[in-house]
N, C-alpha and C. Protein backbone atom coordinates (compact mmCIF):
# COMPACT_ATOMS: atom_id res chain seq x y z
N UNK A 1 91.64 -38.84 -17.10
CA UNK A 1 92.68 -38.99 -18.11
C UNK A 1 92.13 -39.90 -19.21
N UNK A 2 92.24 -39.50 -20.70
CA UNK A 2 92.06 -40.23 -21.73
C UNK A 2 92.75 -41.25 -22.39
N UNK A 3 92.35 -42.07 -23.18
CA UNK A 3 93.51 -43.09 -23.23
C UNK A 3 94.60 -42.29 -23.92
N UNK A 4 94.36 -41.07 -25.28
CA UNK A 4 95.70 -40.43 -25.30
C UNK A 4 96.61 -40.24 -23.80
N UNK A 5 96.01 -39.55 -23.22
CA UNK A 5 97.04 -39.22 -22.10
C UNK A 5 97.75 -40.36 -21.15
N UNK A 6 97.22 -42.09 -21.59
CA UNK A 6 97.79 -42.52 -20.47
C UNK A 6 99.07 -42.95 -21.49
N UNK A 7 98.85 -43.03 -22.75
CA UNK A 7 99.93 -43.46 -23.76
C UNK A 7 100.99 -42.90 -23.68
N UNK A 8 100.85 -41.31 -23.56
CA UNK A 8 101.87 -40.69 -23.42
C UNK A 8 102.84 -41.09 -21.80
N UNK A 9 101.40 -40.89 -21.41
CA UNK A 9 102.39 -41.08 -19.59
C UNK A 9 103.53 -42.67 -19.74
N UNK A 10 103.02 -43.33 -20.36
CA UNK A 10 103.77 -45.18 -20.78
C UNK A 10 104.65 -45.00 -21.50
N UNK A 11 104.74 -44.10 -22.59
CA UNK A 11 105.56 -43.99 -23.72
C UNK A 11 107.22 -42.95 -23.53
N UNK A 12 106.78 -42.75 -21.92
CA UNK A 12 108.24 -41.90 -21.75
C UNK A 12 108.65 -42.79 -20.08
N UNK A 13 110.10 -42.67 -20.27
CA UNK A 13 110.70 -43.84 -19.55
C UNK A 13 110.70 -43.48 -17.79
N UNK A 14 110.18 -42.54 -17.30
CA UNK A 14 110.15 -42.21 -15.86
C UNK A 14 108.92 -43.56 -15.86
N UNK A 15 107.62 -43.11 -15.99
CA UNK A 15 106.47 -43.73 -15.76
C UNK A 15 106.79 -45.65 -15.92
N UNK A 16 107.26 -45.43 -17.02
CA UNK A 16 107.26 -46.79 -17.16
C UNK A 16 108.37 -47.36 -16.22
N UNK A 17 109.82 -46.83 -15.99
CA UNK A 17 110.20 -47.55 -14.79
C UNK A 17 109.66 -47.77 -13.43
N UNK A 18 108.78 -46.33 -13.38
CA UNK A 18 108.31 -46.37 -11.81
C UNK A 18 107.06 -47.43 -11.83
N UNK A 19 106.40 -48.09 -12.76
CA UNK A 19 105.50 -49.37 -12.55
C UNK A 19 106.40 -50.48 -11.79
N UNK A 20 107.72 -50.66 -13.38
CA UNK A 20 108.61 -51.66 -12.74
C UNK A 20 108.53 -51.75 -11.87
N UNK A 21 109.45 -50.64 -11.30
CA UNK A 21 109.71 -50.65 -10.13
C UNK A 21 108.66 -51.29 -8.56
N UNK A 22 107.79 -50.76 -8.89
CA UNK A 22 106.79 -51.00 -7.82
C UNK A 22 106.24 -52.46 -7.44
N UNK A 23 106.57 -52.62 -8.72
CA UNK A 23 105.98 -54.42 -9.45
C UNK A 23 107.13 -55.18 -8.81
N UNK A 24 108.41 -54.62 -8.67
CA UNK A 24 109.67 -55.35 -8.57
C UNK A 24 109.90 -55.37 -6.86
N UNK A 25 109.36 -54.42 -6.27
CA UNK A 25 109.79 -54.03 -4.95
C UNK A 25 108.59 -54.26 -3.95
N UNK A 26 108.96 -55.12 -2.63
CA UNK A 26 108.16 -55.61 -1.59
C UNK A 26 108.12 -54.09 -0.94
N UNK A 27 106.37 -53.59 -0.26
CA UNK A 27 106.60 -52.54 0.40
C UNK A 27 106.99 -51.44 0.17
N UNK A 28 106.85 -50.83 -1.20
CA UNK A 28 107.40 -49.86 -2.45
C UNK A 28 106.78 -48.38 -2.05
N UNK A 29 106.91 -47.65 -1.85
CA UNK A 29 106.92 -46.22 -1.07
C UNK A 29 107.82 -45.20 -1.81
N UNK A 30 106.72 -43.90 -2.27
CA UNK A 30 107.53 -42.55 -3.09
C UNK A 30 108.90 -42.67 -3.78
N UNK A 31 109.36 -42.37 -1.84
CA UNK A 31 110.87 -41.93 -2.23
C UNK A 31 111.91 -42.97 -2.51
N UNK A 32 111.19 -44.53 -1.94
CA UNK A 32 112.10 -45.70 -2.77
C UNK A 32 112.25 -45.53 -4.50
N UNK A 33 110.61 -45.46 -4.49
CA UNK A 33 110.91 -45.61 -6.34
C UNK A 33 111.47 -44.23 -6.63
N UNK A 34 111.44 -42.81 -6.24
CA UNK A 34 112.14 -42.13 -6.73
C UNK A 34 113.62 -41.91 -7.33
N UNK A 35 114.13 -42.50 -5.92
CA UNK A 35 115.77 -43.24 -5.98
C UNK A 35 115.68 -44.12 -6.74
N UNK A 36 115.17 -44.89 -6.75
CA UNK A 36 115.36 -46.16 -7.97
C UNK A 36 115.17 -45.80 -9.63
N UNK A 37 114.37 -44.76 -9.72
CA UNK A 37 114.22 -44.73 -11.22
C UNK A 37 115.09 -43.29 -11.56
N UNK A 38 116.13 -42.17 -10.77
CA UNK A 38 116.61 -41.52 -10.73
C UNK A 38 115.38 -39.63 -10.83
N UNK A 39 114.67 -40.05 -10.16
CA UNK A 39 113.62 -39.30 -10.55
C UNK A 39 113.25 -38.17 -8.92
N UNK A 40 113.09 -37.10 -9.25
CA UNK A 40 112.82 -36.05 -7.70
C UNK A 40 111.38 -36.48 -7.35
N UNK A 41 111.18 -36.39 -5.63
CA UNK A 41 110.09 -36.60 -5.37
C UNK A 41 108.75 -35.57 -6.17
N UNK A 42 108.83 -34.54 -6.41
CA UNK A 42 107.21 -34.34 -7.06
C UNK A 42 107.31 -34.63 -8.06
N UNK A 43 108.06 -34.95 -9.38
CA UNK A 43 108.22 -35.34 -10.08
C UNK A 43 107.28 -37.27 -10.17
N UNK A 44 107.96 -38.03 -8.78
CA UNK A 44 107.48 -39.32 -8.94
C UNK A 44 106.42 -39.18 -8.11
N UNK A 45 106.03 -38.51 -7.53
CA UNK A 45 104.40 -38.41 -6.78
C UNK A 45 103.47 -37.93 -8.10
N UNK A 46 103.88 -37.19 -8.66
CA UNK A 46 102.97 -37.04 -10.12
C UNK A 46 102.49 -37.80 -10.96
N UNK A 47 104.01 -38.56 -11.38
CA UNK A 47 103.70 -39.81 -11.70
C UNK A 47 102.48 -40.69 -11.18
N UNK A 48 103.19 -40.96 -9.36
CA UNK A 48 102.23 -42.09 -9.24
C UNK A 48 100.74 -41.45 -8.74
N UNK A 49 100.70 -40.18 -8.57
CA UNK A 49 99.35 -40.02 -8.52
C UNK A 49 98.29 -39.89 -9.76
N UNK A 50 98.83 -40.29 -10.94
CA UNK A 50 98.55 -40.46 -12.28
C UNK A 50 97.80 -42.25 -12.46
N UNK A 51 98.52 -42.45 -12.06
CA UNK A 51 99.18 -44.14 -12.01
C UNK A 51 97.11 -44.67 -10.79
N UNK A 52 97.47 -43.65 -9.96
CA UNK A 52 96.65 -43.99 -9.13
C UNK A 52 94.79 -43.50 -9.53
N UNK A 53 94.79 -42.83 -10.28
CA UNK A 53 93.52 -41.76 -10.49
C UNK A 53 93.29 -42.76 -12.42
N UNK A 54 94.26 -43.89 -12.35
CA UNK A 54 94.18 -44.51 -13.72
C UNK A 54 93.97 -46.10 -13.23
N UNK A 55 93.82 -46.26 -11.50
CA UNK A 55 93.79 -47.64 -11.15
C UNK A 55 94.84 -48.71 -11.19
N UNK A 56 95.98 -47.97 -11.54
CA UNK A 56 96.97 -48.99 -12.20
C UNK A 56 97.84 -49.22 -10.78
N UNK A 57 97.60 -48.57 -9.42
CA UNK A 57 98.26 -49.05 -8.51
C UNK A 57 96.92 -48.49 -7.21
N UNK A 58 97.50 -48.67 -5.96
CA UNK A 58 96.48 -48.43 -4.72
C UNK A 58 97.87 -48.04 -3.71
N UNK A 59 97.15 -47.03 -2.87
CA UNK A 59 98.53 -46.67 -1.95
C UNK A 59 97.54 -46.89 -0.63
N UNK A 60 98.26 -47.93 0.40
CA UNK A 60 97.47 -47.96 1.85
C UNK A 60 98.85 -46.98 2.76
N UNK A 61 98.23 -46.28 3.58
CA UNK A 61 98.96 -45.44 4.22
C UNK A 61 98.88 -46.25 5.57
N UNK A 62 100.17 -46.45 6.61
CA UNK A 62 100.67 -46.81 7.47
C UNK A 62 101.41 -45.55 8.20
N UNK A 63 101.31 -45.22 9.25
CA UNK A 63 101.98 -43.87 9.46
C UNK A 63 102.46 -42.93 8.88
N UNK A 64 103.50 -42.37 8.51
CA UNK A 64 103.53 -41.21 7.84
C UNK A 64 104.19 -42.09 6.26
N UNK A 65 104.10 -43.22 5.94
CA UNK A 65 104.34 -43.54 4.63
C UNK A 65 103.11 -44.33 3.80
N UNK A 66 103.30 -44.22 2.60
CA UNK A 66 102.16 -44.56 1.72
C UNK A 66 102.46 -45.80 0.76
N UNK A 67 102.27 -46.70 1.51
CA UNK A 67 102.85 -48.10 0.74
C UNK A 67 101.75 -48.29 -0.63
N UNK A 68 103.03 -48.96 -2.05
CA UNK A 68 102.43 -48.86 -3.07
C UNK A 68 101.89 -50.26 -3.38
N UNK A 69 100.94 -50.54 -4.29
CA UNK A 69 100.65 -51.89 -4.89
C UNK A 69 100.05 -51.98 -6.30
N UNK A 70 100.68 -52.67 -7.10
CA UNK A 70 100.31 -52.91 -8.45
C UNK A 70 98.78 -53.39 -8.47
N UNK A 71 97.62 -52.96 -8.97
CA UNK A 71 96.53 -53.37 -9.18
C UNK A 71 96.96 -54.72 -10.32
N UNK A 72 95.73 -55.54 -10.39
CA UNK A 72 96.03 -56.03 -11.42
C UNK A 72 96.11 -55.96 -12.83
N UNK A 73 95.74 -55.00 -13.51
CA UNK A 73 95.80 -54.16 -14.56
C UNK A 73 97.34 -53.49 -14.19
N UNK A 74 97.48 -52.88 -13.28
CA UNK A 74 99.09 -52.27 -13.44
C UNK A 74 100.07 -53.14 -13.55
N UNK A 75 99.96 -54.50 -13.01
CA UNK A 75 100.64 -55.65 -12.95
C UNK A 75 100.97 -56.13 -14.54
N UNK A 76 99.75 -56.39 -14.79
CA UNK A 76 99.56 -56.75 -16.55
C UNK A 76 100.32 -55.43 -17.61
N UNK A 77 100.41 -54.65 -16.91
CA UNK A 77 101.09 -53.79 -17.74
C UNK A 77 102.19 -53.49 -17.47
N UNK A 78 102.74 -53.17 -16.56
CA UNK A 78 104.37 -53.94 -15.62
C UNK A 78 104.77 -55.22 -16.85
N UNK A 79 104.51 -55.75 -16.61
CA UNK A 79 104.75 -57.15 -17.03
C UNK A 79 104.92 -56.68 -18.72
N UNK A 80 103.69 -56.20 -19.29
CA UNK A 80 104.09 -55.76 -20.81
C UNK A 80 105.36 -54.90 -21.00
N UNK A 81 105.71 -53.52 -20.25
CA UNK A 81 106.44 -53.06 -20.44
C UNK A 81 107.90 -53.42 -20.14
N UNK A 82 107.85 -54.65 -19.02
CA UNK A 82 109.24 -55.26 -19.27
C UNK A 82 109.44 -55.86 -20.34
N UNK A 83 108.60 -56.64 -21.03
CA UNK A 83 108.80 -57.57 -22.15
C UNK A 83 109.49 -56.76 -23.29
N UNK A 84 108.86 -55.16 -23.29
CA UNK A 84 109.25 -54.01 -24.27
C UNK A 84 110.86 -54.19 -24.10
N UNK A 85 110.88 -53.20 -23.10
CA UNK A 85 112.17 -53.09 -22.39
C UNK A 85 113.40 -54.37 -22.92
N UNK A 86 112.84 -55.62 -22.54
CA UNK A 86 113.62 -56.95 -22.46
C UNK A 86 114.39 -56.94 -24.00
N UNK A 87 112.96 -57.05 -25.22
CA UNK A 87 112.60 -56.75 -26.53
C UNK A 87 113.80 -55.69 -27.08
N UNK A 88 114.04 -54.56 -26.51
CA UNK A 88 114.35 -53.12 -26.82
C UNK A 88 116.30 -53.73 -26.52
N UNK A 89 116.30 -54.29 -25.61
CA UNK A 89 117.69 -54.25 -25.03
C UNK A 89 118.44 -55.05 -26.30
N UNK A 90 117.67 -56.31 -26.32
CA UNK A 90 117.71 -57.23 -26.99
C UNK A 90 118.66 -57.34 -28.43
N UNK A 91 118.20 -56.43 -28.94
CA UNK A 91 119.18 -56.09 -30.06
C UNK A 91 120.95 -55.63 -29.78
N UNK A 92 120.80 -55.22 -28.65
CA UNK A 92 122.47 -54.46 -28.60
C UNK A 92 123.23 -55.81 -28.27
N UNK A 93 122.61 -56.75 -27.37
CA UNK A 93 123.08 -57.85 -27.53
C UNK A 93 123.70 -58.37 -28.68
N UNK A 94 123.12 -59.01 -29.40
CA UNK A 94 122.93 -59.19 -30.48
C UNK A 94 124.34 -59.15 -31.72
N UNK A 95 123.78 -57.28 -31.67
CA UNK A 95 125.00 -56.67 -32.23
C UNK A 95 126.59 -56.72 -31.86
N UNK A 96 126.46 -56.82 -30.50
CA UNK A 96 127.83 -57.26 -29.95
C UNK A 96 128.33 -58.13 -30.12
N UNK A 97 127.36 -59.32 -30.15
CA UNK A 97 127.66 -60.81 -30.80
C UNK A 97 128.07 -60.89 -32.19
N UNK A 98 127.56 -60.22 -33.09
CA UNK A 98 127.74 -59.74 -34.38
C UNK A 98 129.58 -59.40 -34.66
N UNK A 99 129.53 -58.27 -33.85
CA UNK A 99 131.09 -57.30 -34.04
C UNK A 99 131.97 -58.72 -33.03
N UNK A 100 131.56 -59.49 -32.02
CA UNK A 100 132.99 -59.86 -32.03
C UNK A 100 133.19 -61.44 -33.56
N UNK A 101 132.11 -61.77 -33.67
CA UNK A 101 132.03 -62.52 -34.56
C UNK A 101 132.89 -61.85 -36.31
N UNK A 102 132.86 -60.64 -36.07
CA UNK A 102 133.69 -59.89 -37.20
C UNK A 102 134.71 -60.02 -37.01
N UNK A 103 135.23 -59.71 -35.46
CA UNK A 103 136.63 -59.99 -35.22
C UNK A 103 137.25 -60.99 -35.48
N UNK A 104 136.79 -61.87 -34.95
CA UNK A 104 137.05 -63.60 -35.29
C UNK A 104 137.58 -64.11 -36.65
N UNK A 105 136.42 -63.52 -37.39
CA UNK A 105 136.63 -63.97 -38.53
C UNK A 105 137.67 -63.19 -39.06
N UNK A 106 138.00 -61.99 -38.92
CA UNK A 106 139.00 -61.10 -39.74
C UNK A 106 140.65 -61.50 -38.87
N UNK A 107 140.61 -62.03 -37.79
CA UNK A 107 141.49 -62.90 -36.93
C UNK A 107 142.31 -64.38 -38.01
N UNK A 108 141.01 -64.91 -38.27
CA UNK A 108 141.65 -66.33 -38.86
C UNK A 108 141.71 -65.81 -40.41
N UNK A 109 141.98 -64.81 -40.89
CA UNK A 109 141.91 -64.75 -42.24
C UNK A 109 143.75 -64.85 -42.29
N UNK A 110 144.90 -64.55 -40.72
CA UNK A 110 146.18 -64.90 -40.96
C UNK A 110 146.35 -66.35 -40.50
N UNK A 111 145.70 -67.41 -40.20
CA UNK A 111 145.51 -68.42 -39.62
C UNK A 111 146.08 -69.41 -41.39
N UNK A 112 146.45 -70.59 -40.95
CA UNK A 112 146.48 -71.46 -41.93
C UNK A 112 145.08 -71.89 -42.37
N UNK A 113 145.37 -72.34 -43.58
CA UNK A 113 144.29 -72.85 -44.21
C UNK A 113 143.25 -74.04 -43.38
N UNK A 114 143.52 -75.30 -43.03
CA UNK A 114 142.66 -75.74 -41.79
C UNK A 114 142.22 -75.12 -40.71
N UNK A 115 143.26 -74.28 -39.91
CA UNK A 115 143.02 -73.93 -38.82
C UNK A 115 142.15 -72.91 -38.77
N UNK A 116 141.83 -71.89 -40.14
CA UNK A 116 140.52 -71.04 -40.52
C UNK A 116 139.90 -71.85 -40.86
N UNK A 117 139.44 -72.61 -41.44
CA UNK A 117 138.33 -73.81 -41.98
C UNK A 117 137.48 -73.87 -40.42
N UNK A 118 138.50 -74.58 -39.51
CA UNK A 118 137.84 -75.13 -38.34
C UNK A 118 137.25 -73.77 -37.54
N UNK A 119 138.03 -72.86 -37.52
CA UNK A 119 137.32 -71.24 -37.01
C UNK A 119 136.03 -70.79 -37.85
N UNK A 120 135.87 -71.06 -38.65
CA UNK A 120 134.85 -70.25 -39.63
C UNK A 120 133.75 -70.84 -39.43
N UNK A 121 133.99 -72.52 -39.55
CA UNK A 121 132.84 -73.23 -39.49
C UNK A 121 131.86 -72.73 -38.30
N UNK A 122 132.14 -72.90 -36.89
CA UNK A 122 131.30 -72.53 -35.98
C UNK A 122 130.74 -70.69 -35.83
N UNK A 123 131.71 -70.29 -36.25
CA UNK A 123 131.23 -68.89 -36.68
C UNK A 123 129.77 -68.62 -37.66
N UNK A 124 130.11 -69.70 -38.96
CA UNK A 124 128.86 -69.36 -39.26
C UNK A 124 127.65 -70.22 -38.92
N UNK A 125 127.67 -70.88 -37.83
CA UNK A 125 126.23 -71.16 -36.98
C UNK A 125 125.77 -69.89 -35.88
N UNK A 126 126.79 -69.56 -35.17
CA UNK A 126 126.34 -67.97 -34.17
C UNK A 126 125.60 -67.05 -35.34
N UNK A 127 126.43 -66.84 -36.77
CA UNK A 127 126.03 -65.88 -37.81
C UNK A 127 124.83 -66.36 -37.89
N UNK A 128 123.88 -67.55 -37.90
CA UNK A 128 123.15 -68.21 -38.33
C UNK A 128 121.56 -67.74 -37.41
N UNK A 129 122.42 -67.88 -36.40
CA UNK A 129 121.40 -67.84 -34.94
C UNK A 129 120.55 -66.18 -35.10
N UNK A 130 122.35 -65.32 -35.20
CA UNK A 130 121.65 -63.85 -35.47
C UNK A 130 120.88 -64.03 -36.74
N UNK A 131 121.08 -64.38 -37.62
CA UNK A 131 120.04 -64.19 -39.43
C UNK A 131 118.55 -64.54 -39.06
N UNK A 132 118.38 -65.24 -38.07
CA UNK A 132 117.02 -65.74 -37.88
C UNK A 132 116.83 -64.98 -36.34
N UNK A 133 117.28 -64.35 -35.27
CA UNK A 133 116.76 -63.70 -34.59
C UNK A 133 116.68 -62.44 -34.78
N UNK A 134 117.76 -61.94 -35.36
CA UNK A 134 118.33 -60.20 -35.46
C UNK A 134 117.06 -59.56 -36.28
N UNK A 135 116.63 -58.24 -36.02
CA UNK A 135 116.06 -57.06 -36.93
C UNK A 135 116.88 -57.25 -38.40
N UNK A 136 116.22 -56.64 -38.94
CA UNK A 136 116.50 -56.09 -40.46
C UNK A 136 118.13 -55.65 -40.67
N UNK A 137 118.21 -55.02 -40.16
CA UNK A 137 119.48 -54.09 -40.51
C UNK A 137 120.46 -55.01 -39.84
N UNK A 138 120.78 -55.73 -38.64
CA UNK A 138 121.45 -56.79 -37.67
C UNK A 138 121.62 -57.53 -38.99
N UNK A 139 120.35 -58.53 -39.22
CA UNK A 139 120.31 -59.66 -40.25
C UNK A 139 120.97 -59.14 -41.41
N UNK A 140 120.66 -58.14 -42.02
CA UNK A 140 121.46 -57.98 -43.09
C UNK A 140 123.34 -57.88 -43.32
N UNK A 141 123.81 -57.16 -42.25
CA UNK A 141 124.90 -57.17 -41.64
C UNK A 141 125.51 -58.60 -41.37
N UNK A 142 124.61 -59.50 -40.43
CA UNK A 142 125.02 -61.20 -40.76
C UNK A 142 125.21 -61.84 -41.71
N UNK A 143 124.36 -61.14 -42.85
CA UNK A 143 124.10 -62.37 -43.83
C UNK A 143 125.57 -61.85 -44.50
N UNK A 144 125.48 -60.59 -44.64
CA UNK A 144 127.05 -59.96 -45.33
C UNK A 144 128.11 -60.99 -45.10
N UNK A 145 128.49 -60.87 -43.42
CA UNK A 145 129.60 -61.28 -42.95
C UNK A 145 129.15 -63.00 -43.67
N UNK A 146 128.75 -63.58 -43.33
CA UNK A 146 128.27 -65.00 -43.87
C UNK A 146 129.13 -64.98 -45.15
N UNK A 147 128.31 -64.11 -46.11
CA UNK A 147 128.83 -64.43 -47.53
C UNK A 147 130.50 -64.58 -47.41
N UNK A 148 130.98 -63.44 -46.55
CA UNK A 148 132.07 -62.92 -46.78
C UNK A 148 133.43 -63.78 -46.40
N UNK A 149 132.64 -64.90 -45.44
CA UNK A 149 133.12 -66.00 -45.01
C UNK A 149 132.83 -67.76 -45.77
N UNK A 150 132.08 -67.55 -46.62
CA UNK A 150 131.76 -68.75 -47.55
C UNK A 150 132.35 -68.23 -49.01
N UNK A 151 133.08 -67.23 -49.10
CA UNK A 151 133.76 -67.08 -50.22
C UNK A 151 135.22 -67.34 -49.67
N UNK A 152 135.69 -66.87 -48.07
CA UNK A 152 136.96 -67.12 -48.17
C UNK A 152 137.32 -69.02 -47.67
N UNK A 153 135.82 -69.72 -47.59
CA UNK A 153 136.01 -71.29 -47.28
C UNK A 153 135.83 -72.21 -48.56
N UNK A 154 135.66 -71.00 -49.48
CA UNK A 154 135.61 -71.32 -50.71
C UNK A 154 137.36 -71.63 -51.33
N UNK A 155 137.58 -70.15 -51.14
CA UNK A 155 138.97 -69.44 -51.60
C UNK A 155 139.83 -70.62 -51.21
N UNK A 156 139.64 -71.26 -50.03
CA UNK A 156 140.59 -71.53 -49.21
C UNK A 156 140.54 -73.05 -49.70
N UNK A 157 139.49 -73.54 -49.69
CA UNK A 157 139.23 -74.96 -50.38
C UNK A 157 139.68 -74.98 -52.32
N UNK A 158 139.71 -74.24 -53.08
CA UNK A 158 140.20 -74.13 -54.39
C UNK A 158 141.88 -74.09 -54.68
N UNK A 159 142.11 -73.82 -53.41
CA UNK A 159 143.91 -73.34 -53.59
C UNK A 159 144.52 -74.41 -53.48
């Protein structure tokens, strides 16, 4: 297998859970990781006999089962592809934090004048947190809501 072909095998989500997986699980065998990554047995024997003919794991056979083990290269790459994964999730977080932070704020806009002052303020430090962690499109969306909330602590302070 060429390095095209192992990219591809990494770049679609069976393969890459079934490392996890193996990385994650004491005594890790076929049809465990099959069940675990929702995947049919020839399907995850393909996989890991891919996995295996690429060094990235070793199978010692014990009676009729074939216990798995992360080489250290499969380990190191386990380990990268959670960080992806971790990375990837990361944003929906984020965004959720975002939308209830919309709520909030569109909440105290019937609130009295102090009692939105004191709501807004800590709102725009969370807004703050996302502007400097969030992607592009997240951050931009924060910085919106931000403005949209330093015009009405504006509004609210002029009256």
């Amino acid at each position: 297998m060429h390095q095209g072909e192992l990219r591809r095998l990494f770049l679609r989500e069976k393969p890459a859970l079934a490392l996890i997986t193996i990385e994650e699980m004491e005594n890790a065998y076929a049809a465990q990781v099959a069940k675990r990554i929702d995947s049919t047995m020839p399907h995850t024997c393909n996989i890991l006999a891919q996995m295996e003919a690429e060094g990235l794991i070793t199978s010692r056979p014990e009676g009729r089962i074939n216990y798995l083990r992360l080489t250290d290269r499969g380990s190191s790459l386990a380990q990268a592809l959670r960080q992806i994964m971790d990375l990837l999730a990361k944003p929906d977080a984020m965004r959720l934090r975002l939308e209830r932070l919309r709520e909030m704020a569109e909440a105290s806009q019937e609130c009295e004048t102090e009692t939105a002052c004191l709501r807004l303020g800590p709102l725009r430090r969370d807004l703050a947190r996302i502007i400097e962690q969030g992607d592009g499109a997240l951050r931009d969306e924060a910085r919106r809501l931000d403005s949209e909330i330093l015009i009405r602590l504006s509004d609210q302070r002029t009256a």
